[in-house]
C-alpha atoms as a PDB file:
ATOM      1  CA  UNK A   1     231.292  68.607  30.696  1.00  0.00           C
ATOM      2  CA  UNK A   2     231.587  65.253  32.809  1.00  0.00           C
ATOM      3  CA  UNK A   3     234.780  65.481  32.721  1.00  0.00           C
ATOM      4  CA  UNK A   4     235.272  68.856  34.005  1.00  0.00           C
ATOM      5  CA  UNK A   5     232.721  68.379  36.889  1.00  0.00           C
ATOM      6  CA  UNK A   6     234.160  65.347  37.629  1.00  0.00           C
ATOM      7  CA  UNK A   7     237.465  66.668  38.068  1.00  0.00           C
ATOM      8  CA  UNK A   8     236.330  69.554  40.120  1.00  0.00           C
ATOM      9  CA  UNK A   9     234.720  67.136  42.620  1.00  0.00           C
ATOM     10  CA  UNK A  10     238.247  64.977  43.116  1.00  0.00           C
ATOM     11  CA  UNK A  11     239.977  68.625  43.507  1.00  0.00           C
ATOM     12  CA  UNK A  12     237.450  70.007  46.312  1.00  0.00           C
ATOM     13  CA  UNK A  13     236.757  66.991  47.684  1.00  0.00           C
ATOM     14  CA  UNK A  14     240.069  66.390  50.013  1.00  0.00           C
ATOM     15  CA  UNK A  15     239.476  70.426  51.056  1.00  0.00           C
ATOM     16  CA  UNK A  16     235.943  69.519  52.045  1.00  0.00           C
ATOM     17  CA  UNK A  17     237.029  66.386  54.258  1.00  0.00           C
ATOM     18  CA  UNK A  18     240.387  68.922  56.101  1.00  0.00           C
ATOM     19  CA  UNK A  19     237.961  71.438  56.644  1.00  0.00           C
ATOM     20  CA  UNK A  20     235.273  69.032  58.175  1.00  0.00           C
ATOM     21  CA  UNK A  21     237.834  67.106  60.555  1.00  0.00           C
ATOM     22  CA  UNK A  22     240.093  68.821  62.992  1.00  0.00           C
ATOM     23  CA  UNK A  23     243.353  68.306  61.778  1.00  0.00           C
ATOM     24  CA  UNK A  24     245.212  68.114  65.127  1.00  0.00           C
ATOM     25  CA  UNK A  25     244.272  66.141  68.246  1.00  0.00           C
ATOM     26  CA  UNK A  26     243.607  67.995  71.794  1.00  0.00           C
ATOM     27  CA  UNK A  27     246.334  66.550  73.846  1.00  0.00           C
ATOM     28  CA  UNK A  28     246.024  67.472  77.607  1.00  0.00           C
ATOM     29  CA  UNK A  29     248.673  67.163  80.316  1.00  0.00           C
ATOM     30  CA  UNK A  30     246.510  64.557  82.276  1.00  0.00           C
ATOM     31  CA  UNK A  31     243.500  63.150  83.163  1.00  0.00           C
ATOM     32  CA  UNK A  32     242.234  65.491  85.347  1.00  0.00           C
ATOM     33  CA  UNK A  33     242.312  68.616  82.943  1.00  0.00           C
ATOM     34  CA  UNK A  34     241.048  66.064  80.535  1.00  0.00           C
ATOM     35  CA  UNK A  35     237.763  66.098  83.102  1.00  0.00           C
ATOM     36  CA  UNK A  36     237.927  69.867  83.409  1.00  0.00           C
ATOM     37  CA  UNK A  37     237.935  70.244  79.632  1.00  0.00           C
ATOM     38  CA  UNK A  38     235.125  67.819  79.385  1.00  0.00           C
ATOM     39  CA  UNK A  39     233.249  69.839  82.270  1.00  0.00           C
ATOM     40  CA  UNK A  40     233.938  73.371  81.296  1.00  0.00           C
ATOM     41  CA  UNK A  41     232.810  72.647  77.744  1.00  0.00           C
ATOM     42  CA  UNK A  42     229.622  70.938  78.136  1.00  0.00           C
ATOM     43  CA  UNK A  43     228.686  74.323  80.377  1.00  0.00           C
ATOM     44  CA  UNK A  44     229.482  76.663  77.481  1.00  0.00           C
ATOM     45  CA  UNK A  45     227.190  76.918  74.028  1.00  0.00           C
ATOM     46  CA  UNK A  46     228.178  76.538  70.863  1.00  0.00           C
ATOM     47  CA  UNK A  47     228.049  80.136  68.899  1.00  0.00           C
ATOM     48  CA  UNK A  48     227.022  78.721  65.660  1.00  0.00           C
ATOM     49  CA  UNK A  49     224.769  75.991  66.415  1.00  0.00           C
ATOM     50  CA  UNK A  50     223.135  77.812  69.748  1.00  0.00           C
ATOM     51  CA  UNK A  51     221.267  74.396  70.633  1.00  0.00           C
ATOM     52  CA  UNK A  52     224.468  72.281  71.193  1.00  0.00           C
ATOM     53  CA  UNK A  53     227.259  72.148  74.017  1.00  0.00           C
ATOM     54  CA  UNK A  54     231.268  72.987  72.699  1.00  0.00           C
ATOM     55  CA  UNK A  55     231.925  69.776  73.360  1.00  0.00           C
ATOM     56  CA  UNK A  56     228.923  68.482  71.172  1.00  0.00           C
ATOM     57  CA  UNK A  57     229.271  70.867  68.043  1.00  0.00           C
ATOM     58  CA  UNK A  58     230.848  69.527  65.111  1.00  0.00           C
ATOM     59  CA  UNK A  59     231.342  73.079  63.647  1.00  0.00           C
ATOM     60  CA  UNK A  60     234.392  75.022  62.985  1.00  0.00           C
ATOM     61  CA  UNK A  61     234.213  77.773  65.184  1.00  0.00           C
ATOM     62  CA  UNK A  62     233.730  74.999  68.055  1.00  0.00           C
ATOM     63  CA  UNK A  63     236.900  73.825  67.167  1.00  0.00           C
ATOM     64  CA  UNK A  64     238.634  76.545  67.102  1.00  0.00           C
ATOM     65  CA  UNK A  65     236.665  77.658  70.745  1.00  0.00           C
ATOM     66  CA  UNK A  66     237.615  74.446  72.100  1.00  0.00           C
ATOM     67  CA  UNK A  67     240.971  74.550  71.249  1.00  0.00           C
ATOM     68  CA  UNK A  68     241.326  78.278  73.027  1.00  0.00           C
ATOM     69  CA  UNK A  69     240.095  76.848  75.947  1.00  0.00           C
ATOM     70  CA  UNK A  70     242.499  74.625  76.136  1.00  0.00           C
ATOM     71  CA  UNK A  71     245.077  77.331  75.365  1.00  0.00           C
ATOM     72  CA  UNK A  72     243.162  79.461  78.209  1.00  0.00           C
ATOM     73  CA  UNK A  73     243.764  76.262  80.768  1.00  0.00           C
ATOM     74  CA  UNK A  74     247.627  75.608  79.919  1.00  0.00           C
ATOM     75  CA  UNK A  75     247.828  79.335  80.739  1.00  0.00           C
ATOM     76  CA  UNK A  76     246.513  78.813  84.116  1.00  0.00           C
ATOM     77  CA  UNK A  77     243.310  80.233  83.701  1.00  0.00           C
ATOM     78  CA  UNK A  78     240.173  78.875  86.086  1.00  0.00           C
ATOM     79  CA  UNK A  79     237.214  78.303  84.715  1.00  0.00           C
ATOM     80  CA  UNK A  80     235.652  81.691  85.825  1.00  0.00           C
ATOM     81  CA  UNK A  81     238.508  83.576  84.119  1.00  0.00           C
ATOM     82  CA  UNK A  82     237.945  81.486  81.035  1.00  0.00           C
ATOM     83  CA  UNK A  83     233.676  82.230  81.034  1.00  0.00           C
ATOM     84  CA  UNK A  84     234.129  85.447  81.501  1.00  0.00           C
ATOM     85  CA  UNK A  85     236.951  85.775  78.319  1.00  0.00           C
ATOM     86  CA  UNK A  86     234.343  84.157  76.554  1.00  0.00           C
ATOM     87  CA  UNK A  87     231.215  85.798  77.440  1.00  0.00           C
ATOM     88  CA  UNK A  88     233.774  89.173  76.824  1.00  0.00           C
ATOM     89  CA  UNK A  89     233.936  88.288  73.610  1.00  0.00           C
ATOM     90  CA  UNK A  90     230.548  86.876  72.641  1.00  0.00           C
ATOM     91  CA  UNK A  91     228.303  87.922  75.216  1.00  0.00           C
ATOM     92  CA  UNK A  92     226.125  85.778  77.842  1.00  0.00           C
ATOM     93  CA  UNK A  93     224.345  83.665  75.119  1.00  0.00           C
ATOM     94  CA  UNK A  94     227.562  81.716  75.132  1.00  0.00           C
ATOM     95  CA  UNK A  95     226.876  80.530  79.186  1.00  0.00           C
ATOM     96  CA  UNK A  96     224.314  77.497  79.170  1.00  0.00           C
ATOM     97  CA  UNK A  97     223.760  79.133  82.854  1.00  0.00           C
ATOM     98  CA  UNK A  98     224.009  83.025  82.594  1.00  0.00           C
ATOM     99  CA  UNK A  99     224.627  84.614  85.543  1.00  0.00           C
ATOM    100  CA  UNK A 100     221.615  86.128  87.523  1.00  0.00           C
ATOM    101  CA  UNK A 101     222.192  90.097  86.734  1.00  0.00           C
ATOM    102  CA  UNK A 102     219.878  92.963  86.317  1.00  0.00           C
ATOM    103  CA  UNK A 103     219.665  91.970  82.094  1.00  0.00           C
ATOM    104  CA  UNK A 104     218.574  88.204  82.974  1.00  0.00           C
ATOM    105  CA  UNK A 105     216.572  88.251  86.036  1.00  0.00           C
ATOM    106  CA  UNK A 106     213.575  88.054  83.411  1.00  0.00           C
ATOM    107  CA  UNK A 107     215.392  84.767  82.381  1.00  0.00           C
ATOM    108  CA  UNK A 108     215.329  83.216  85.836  1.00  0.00           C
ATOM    109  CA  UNK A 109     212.394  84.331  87.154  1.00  0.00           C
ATOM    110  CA  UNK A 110     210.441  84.870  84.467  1.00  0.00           C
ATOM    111  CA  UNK A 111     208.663  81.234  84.500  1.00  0.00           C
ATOM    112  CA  UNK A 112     207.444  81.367  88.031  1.00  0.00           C
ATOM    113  CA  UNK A 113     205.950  84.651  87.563  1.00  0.00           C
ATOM    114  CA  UNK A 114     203.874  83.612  85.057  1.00  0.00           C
ATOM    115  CA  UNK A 115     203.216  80.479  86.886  1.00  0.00           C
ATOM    116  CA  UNK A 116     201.915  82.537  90.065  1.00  0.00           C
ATOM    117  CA  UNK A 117     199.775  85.145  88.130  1.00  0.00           C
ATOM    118  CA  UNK A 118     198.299  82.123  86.503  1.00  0.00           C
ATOM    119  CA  UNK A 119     197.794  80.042  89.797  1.00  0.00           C
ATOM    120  CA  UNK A 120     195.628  83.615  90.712  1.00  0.00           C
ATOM    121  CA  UNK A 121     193.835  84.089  87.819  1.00  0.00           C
ATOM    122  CA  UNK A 122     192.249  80.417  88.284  1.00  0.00           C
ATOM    123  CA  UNK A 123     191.722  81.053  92.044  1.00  0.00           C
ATOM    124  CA  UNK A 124     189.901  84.341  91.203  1.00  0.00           C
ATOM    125  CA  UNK A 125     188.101  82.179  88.854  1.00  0.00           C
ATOM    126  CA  UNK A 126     187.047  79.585  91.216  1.00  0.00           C
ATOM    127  CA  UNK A 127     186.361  81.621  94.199  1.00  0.00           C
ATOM    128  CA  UNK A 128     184.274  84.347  91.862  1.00  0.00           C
ATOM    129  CA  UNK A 129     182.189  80.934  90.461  1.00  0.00           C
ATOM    130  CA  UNK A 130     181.984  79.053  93.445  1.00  0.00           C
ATOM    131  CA  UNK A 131     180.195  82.191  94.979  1.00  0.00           C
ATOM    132  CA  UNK A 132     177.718  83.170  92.613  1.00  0.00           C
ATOM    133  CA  UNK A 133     176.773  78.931  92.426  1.00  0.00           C
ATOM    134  CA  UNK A 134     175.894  79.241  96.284  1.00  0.00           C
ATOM    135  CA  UNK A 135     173.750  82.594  96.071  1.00  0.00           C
ATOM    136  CA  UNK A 136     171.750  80.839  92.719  1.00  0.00           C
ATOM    137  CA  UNK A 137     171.481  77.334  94.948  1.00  0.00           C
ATOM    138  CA  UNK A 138     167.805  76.501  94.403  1.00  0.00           C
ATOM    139  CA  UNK A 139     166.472  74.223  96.936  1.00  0.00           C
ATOM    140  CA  UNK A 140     163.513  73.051  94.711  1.00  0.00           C
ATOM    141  CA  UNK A 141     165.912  71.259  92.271  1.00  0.00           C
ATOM    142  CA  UNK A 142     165.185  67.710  92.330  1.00  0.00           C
ATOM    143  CA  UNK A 143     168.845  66.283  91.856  1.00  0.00           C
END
């Protein structure tokens, strides 16, 4: 039984370590679409791991993105062209900034909404307590 399990570890284990590393380099033209790469993929989100960059994610599918966008670049492609391919494809959850539209003004504005209905709750508050302490002032307090 050892020797069965071990063998099936020394058979999977050089598919684990090619599907883990990328087995071809990115190779750009120069240093300046090197930048752009860099750029353009630390704007767009990983599909897989949603809380990491392209150009952080370790997973597959990030290679595989990364290397289209390459692709998408020696094409010609500017960086618009290649955002909106990919939000085509996956939809706007791929954009770390989404575009301010009709489905994500919620998104954008969403915070200082609630930050302004709470700044006039509390003034209501205030102004509704500092009124009724001035009508019940007592002048015979002591303090």
């Amino acid at each position: 039984m050892r020797a069965l399990l071990l063998l099936a570890m020394l058979l999977l284990s050089p598919l684990a370590r090619a599907q883990a590393s990328d087995p071809t380099p990115l190779r750009f033209r120069d240093t300046a679409q090197e930048t752009r790469f860099h750029q353009l993929t630390a704007e767009l989100r990983c599909v897989m791991c949603q809380n990491q960059s392209l150009a952080d994610s370790n997973a597959q599918i990030a290679h595989d993105l990364r290397r289209e966008v390459l692709d998408l670049m020696n094409q010609g492609k500017s960086d618009e062209e290649i955002k909106r391919f990919l939000v085509d494809r996956y939809g706007e959850f791929v954009l770390y900034k989404p575009d301010i539209a009709g489905s994500t003004w919620l998104l954008w504005f969403g915070p200082a909404l609630l930050l302004l209905a709470g700044g006039g709750i509390v003034f209501r508050i205030v102004r509704k307590r500092s009124a009724a302490g001035a009508v019940a002032n007592d002048d015979n307090q002591e303090w």
